[in-house]
PDB file of N, CA and C in Angstrom:
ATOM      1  N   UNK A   1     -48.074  62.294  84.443  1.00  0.00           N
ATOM      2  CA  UNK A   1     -48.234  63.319  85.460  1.00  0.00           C
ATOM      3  C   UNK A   1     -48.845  62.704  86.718  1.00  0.00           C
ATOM      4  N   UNK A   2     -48.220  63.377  87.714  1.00  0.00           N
ATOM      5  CA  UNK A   2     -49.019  63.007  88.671  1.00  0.00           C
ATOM      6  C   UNK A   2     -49.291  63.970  90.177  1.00  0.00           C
ATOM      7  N   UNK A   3     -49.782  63.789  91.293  1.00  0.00           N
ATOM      8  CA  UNK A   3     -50.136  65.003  92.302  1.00  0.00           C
ATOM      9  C   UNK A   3     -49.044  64.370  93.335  1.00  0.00           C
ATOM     10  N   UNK A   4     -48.281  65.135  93.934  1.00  0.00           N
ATOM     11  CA  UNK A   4     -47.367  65.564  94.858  1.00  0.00           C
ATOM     12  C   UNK A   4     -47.823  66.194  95.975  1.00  0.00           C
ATOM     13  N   UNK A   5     -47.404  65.535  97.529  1.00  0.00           N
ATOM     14  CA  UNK A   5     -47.337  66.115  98.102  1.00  0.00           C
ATOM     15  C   UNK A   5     -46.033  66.672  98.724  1.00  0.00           C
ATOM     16  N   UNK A   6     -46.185  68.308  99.213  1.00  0.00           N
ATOM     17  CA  UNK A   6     -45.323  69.173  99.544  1.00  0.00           C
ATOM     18  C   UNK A   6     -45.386  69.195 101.315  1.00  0.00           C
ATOM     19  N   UNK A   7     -44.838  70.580 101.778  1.00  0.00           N
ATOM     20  CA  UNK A   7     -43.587  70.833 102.813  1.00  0.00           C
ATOM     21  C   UNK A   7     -45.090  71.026 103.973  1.00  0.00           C
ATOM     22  N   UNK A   8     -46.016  71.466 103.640  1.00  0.00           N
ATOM     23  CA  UNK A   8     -47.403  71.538 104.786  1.00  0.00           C
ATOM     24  C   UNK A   8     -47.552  70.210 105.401  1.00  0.00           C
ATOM     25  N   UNK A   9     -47.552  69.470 104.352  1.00  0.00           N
ATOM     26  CA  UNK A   9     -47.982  67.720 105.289  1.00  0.00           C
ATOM     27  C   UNK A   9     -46.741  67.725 106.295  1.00  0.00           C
ATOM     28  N   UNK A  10     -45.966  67.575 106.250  1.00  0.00           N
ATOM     29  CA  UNK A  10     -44.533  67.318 106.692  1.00  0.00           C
ATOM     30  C   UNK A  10     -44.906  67.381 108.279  1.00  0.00           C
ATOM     31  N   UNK A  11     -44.975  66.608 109.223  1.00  0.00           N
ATOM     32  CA  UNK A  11     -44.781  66.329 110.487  1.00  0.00           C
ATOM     33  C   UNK A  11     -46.411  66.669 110.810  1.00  0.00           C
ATOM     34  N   UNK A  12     -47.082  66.762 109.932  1.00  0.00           N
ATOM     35  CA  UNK A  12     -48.938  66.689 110.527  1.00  0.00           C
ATOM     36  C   UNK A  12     -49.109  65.632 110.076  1.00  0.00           C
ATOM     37  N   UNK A  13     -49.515  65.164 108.660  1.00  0.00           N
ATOM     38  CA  UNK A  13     -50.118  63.913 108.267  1.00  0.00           C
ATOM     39  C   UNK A  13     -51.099  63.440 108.709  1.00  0.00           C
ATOM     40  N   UNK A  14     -52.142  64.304 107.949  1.00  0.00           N
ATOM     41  CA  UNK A  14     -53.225  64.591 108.226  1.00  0.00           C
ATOM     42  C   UNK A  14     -54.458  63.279 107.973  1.00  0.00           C
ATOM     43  N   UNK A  15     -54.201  62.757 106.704  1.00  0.00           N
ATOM     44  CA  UNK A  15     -54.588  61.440 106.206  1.00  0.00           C
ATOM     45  C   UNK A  15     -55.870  61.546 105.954  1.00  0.00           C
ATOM     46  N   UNK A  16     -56.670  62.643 105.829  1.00  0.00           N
ATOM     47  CA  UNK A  16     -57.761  62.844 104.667  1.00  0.00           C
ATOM     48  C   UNK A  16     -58.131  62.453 103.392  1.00  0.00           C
ATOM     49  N   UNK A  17     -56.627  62.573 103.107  1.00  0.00           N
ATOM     50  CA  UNK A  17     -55.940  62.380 101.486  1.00  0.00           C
ATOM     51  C   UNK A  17     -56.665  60.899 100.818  1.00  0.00           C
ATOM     52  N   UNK A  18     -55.916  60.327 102.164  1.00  0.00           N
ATOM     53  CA  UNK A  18     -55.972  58.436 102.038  1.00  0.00           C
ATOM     54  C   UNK A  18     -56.889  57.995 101.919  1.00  0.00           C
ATOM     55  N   UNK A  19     -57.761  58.695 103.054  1.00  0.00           N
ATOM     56  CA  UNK A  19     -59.344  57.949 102.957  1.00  0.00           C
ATOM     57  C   UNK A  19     -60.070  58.328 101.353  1.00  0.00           C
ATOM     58  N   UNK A  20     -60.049  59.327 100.994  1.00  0.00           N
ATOM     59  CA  UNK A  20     -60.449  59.817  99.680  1.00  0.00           C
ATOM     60  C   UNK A  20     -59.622  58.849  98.781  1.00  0.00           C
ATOM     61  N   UNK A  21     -58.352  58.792  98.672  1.00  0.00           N
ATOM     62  CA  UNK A  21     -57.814  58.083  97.606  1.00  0.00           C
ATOM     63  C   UNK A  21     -58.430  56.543  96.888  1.00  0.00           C
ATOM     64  N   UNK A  22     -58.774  56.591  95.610  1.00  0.00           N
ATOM     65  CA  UNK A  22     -59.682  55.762  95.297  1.00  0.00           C
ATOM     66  C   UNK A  22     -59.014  54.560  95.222  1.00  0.00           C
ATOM     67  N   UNK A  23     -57.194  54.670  94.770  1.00  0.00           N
ATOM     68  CA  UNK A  23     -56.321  53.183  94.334  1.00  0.00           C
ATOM     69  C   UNK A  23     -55.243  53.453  95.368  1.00  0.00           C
ATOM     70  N   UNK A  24     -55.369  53.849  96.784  1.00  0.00           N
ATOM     71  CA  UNK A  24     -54.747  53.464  97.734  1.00  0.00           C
ATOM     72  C   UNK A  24     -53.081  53.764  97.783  1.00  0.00           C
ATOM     73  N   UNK A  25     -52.897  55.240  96.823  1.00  0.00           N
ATOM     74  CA  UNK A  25     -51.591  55.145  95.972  1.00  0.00           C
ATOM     75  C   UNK A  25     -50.882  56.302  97.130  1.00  0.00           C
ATOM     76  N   UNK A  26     -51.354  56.636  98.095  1.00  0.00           N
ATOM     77  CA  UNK A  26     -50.543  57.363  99.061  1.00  0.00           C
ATOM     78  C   UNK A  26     -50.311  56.921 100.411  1.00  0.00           C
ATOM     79  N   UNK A  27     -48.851  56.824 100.886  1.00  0.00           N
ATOM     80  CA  UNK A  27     -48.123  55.778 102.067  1.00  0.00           C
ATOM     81  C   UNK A  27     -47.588  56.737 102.775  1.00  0.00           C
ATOM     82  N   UNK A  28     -47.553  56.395 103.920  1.00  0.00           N
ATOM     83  CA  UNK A  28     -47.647  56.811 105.001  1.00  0.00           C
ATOM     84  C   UNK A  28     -45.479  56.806 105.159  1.00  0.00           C
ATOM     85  N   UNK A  29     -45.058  57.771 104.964  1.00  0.00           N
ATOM     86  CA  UNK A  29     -43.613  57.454 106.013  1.00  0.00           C
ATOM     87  C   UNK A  29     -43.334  58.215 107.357  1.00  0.00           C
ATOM     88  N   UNK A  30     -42.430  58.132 108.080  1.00  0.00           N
ATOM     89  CA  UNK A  30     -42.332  58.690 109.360  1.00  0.00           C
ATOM     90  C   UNK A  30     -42.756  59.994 109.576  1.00  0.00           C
ATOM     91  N   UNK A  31     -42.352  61.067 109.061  1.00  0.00           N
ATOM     92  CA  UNK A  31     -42.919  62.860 108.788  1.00  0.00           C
ATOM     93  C   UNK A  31     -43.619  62.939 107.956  1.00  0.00           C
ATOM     94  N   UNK A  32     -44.093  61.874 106.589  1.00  0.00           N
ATOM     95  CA  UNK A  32     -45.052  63.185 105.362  1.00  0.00           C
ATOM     96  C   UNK A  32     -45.583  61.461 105.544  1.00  0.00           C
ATOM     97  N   UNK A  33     -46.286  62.172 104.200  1.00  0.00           N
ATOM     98  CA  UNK A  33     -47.293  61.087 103.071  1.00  0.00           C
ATOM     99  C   UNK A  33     -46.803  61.141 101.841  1.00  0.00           C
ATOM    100  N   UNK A  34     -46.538  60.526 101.469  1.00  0.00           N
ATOM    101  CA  UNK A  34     -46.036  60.355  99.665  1.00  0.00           C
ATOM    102  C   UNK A  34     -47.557  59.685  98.789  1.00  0.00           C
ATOM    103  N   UNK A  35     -46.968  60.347  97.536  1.00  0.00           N
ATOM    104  CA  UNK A  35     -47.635  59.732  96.235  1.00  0.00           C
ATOM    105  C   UNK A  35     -47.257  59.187  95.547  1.00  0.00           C
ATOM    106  N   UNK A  36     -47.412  57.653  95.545  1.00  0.00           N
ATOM    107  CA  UNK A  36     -46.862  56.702  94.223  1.00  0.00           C
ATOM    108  C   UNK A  36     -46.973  57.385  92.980  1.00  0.00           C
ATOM    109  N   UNK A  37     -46.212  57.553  92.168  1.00  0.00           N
ATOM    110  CA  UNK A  37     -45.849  58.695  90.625  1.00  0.00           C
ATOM    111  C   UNK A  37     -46.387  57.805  89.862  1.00  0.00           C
ATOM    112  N   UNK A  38     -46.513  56.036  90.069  1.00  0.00           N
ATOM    113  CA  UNK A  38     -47.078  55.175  89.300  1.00  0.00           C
ATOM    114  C   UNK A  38     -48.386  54.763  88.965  1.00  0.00           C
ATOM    115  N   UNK A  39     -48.496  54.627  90.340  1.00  0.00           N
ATOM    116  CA  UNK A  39     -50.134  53.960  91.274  1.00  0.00           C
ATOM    117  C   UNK A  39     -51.220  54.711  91.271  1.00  0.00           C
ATOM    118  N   UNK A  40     -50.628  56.468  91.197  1.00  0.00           N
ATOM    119  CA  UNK A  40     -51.849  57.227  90.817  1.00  0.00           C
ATOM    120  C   UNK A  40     -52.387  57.835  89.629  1.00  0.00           C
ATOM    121  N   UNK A  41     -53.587  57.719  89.673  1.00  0.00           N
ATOM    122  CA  UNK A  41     -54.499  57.703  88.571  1.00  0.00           C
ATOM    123  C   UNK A  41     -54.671  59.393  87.952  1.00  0.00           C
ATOM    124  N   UNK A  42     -54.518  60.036  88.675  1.00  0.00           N
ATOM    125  CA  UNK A  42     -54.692  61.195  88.423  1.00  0.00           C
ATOM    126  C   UNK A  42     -56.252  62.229  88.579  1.00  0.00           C
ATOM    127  N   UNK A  43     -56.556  61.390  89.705  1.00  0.00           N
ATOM    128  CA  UNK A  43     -57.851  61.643  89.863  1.00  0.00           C
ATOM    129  C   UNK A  43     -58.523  63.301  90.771  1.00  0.00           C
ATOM    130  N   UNK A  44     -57.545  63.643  91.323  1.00  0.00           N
ATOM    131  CA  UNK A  44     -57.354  64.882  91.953  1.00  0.00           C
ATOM    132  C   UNK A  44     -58.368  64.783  93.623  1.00  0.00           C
ATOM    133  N   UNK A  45     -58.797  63.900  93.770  1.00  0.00           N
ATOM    134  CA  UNK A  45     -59.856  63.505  94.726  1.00  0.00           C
ATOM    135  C   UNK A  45     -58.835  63.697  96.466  1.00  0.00           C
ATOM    136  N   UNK A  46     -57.748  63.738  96.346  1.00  0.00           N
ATOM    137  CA  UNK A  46     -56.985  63.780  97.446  1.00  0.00           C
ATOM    138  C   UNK A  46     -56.621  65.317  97.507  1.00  0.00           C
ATOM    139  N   UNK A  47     -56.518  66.696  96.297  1.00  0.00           N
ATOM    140  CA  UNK A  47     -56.108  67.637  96.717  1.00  0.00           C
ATOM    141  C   UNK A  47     -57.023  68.507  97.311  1.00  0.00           C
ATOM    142  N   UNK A  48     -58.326  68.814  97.244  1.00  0.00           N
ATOM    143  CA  UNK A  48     -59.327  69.286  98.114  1.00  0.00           C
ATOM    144  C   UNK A  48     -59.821  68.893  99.356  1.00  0.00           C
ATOM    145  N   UNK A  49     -59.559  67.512  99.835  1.00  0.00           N
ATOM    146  CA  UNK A  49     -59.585  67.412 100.835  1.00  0.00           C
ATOM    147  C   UNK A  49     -58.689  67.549 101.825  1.00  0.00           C
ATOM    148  N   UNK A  50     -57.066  67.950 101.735  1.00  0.00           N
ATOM    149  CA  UNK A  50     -56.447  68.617 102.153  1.00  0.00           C
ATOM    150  C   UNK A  50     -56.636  69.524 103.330  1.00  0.00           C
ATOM    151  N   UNK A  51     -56.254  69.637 104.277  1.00  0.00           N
ATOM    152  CA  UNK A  51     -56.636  70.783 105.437  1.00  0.00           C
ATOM    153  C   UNK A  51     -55.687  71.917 105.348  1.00  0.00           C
ATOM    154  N   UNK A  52     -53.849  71.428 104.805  1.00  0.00           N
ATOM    155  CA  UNK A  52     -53.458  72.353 104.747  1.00  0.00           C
ATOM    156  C   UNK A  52     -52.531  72.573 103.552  1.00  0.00           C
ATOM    157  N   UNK A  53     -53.609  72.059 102.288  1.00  0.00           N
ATOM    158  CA  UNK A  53     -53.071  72.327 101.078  1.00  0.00           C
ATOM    159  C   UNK A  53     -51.668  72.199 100.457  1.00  0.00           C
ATOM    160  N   UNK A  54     -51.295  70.740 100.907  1.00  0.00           N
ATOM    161  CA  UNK A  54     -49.932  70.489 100.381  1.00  0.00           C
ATOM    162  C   UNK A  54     -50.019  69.776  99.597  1.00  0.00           C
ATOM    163  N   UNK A  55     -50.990  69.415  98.722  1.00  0.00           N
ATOM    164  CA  UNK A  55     -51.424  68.594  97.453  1.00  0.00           C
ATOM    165  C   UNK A  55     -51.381  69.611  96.627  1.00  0.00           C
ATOM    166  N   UNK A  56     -50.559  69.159  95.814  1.00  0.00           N
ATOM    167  CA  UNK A  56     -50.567  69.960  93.907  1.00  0.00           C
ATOM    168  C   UNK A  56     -50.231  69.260  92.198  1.00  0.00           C
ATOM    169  N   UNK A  57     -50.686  69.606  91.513  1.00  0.00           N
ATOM    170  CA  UNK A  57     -50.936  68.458  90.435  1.00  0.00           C
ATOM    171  C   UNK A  57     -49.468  68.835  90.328  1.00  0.00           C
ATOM    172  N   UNK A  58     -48.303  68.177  89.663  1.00  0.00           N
ATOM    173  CA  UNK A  58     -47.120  68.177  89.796  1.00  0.00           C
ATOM    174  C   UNK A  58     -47.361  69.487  88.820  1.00  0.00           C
ATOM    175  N   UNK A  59     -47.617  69.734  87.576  1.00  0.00           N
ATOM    176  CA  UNK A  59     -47.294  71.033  86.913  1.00  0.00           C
ATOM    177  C   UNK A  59     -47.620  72.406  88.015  1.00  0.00           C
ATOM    178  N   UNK A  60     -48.175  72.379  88.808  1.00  0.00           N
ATOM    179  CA  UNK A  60     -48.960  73.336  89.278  1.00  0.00           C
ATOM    180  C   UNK A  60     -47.852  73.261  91.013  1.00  0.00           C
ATOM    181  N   UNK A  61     -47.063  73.047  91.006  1.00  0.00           N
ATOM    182  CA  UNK A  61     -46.140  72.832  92.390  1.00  0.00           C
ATOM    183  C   UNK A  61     -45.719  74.013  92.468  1.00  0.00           C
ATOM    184  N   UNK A  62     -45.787  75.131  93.566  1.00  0.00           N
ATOM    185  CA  UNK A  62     -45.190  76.419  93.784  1.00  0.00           C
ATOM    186  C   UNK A  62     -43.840  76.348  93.462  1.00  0.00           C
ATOM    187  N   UNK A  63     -43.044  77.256  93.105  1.00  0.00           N
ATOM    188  CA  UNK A  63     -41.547  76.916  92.768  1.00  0.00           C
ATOM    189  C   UNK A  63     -40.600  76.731  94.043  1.00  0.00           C
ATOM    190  N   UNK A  64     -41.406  77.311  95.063  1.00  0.00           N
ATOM    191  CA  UNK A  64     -40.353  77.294  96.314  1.00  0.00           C
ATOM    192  C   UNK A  64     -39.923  75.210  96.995  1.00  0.00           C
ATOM    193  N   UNK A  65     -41.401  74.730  96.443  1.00  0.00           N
ATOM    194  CA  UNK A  65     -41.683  73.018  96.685  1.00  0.00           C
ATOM    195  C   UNK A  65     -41.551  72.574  95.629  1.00  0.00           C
ATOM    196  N   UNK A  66     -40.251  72.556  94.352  1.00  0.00           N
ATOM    197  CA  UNK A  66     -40.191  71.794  93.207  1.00  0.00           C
ATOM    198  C   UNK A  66     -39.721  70.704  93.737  1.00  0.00           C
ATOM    199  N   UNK A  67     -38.848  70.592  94.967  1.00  0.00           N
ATOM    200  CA  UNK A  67     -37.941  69.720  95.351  1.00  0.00           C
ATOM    201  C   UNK A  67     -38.551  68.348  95.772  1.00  0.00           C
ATOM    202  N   UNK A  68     -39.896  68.487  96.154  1.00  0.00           N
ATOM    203  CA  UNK A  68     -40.638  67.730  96.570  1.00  0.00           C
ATOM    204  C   UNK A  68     -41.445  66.685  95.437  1.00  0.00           C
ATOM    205  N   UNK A  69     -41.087  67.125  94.480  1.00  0.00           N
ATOM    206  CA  UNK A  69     -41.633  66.060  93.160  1.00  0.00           C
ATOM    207  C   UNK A  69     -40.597  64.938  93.213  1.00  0.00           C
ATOM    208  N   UNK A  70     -38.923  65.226  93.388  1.00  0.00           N
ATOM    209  CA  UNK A  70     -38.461  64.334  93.018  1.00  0.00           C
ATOM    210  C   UNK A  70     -38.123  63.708  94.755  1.00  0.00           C
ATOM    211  N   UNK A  71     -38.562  64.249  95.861  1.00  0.00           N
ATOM    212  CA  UNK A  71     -39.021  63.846  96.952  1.00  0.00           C
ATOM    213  C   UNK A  71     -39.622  62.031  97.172  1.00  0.00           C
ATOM    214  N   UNK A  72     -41.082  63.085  96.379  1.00  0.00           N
ATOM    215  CA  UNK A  72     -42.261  61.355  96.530  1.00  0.00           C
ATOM    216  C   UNK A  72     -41.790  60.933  95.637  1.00  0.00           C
ATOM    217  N   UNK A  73     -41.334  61.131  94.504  1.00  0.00           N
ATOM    218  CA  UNK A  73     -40.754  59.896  93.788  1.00  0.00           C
ATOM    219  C   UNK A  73     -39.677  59.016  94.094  1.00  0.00           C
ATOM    220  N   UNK A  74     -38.952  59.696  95.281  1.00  0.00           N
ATOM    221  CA  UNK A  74     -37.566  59.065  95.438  1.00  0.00           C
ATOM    222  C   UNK A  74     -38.452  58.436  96.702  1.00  0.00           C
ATOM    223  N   UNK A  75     -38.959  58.565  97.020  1.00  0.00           N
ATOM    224  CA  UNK A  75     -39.456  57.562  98.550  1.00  0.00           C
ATOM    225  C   UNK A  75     -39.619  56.243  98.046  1.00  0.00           C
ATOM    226  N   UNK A  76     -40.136  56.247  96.703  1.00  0.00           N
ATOM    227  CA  UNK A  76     -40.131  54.788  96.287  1.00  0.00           C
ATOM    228  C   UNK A  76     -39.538  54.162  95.481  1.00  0.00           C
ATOM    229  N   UNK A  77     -38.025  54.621  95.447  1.00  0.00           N
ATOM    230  CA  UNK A  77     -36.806  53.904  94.761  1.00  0.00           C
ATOM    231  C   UNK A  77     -36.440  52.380  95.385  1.00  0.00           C
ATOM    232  N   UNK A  78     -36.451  52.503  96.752  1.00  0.00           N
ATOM    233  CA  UNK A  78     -35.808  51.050  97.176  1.00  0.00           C
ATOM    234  C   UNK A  78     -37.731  50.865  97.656  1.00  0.00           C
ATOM    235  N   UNK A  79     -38.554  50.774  97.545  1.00  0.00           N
ATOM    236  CA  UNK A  79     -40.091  49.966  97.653  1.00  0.00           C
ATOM    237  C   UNK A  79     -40.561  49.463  96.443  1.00  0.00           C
ATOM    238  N   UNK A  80     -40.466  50.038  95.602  1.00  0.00           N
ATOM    239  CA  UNK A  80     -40.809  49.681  94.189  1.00  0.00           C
ATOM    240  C   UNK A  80     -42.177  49.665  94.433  1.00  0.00           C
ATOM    241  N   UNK A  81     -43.296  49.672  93.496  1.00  0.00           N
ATOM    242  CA  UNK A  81     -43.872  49.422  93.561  1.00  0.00           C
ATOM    243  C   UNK A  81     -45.265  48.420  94.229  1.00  0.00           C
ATOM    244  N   UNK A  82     -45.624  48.506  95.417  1.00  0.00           N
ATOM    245  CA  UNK A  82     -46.281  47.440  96.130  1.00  0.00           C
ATOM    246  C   UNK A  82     -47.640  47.205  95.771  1.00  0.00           C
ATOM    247  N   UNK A  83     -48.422  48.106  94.982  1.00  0.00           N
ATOM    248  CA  UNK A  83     -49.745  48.142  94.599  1.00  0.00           C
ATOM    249  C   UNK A  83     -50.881  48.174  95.333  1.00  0.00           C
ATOM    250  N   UNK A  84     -50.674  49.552  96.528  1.00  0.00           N
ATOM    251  CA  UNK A  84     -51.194  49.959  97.570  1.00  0.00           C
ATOM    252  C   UNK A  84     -50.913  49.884  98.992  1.00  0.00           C
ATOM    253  N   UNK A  85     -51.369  51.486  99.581  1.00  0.00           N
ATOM    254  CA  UNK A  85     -50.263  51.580 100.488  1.00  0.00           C
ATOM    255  C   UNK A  85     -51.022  50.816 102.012  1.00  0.00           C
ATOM    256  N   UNK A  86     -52.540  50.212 102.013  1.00  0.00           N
ATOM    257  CA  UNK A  86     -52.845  49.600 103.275  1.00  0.00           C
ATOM    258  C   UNK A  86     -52.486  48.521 103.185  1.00  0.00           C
ATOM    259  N   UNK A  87     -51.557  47.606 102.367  1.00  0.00           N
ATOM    260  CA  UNK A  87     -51.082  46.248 102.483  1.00  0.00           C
ATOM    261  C   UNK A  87     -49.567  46.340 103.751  1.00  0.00           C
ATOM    262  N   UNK A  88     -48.574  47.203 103.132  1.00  0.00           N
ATOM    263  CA  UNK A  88     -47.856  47.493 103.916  1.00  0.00           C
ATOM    264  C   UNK A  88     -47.948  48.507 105.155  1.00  0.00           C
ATOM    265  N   UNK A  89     -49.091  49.064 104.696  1.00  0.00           N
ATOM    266  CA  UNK A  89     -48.707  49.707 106.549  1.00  0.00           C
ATOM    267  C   UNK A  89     -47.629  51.340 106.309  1.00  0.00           C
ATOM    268  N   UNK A  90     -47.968  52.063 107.387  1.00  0.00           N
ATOM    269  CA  UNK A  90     -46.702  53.065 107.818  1.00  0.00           C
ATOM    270  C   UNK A  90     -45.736  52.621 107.855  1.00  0.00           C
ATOM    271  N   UNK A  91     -44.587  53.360 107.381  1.00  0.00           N
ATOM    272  CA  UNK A  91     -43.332  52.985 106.786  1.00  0.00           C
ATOM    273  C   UNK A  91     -42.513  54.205 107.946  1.00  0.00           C
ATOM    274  N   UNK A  92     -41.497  53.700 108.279  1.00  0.00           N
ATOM    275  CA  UNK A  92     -40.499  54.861 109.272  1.00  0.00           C
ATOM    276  C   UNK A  92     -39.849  55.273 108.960  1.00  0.00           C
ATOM    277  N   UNK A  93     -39.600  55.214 107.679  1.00  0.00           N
ATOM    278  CA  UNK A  93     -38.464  56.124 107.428  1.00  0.00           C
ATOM    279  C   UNK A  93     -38.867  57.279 106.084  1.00  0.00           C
ATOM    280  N   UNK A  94     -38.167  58.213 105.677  1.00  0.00           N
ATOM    281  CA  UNK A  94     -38.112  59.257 104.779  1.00  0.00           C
ATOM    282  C   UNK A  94     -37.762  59.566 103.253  1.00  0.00           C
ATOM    283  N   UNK A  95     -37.864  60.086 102.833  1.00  0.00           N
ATOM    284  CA  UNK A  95     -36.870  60.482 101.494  1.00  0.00           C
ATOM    285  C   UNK A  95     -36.068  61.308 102.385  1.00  0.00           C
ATOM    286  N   UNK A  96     -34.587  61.588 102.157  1.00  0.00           N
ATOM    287  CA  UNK A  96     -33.690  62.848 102.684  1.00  0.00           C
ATOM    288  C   UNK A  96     -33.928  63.880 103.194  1.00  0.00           C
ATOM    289  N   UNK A  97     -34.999  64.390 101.995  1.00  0.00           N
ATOM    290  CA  UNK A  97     -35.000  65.733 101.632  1.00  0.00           C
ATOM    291  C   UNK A  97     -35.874  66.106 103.161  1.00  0.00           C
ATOM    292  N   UNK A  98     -37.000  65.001 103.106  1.00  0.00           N
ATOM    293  CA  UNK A  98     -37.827  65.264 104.341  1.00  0.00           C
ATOM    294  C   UNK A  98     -37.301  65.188 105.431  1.00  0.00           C
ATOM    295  N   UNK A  99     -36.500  64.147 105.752  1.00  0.00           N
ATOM    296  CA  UNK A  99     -35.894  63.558 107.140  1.00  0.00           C
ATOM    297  C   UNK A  99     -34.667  64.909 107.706  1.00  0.00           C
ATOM    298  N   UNK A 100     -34.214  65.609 106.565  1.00  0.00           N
ATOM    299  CA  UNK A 100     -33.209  66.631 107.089  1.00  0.00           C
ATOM    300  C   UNK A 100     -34.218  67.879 107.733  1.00  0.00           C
ATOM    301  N   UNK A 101     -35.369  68.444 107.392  1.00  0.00           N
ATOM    302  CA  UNK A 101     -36.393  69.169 107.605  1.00  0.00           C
ATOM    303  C   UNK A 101     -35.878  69.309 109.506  1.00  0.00           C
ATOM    304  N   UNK A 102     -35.933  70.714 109.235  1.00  0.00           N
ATOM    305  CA  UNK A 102     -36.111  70.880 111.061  1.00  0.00           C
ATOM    306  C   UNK A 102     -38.093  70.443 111.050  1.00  0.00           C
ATOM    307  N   UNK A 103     -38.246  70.111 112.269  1.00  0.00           N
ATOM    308  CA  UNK A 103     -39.844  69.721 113.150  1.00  0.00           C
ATOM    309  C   UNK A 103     -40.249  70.983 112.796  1.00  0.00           C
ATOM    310  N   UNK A 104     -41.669  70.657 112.220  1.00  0.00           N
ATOM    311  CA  UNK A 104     -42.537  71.596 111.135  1.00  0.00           C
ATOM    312  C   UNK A 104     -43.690  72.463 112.383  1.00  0.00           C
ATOM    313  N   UNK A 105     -43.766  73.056 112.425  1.00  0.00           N
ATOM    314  CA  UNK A 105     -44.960  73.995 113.578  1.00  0.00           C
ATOM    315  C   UNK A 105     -46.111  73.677 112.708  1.00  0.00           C
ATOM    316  N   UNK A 106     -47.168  73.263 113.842  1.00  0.00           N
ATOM    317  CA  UNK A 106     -48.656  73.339 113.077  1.00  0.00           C
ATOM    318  C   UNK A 106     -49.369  74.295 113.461  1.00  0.00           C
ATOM    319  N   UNK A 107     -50.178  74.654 112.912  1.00  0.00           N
ATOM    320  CA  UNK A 107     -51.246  75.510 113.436  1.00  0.00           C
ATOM    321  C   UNK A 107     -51.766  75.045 113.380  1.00  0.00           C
ATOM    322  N   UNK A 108     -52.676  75.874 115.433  1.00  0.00           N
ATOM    323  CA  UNK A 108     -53.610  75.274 115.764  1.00  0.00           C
ATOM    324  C   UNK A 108     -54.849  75.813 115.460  1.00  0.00           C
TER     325      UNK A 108
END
């Protein structure tokens, strides 16, 4: 099991998450933040610090954001595994699912 982020991060990327994250298991791509499905521990330390609650333990994912489990997992089909995301840096590009997303409104 592991925590997913959903459709709120999407064009904020807020990066609260990161600093909290204890094994560095969430990367930065062009619109969201992903969660390595591997790398994380399961520590929950990234979903309360959240501003706009798009962290959810994967069982616990609203049904309208199931799509988004196989989302962060697919972000790291062609990365494989790097074993933390401040070695590489922000990444520019997406999973699909995100990159098709019309530009997300934030509230201010």
């Amino acid at each position: 099991m592991t925590y997913v982020i959903a459709l709120p991060c999407v064009d904020l990327k807020d990066r609260a998450c990161v600093d909290e994250c204890p094994v560095d298991c969430i990367y930065e791509g062009g619109r969201s933040l992903y969660i390595h499905p591997e790398e994380c521990i399961d520590c929950g330390a990234c979903e309360p610090v959240c501003p706009v609650e798009a962290i959810f333990y994967e069982d616990d994912l609203p049904e309208q954001w199931k799509d988004y489990q196989a989302a962060n997992a697919g972000f790291f089909d062609d990365l494989g595994s790097p074993g933390g995301a401040f070695k590489i840096g922000a990444l520019a590009h997406d999973h699909p699912l995100i990159a098709a997303l019309p530009p997300q409104e934030q509230a201010s």
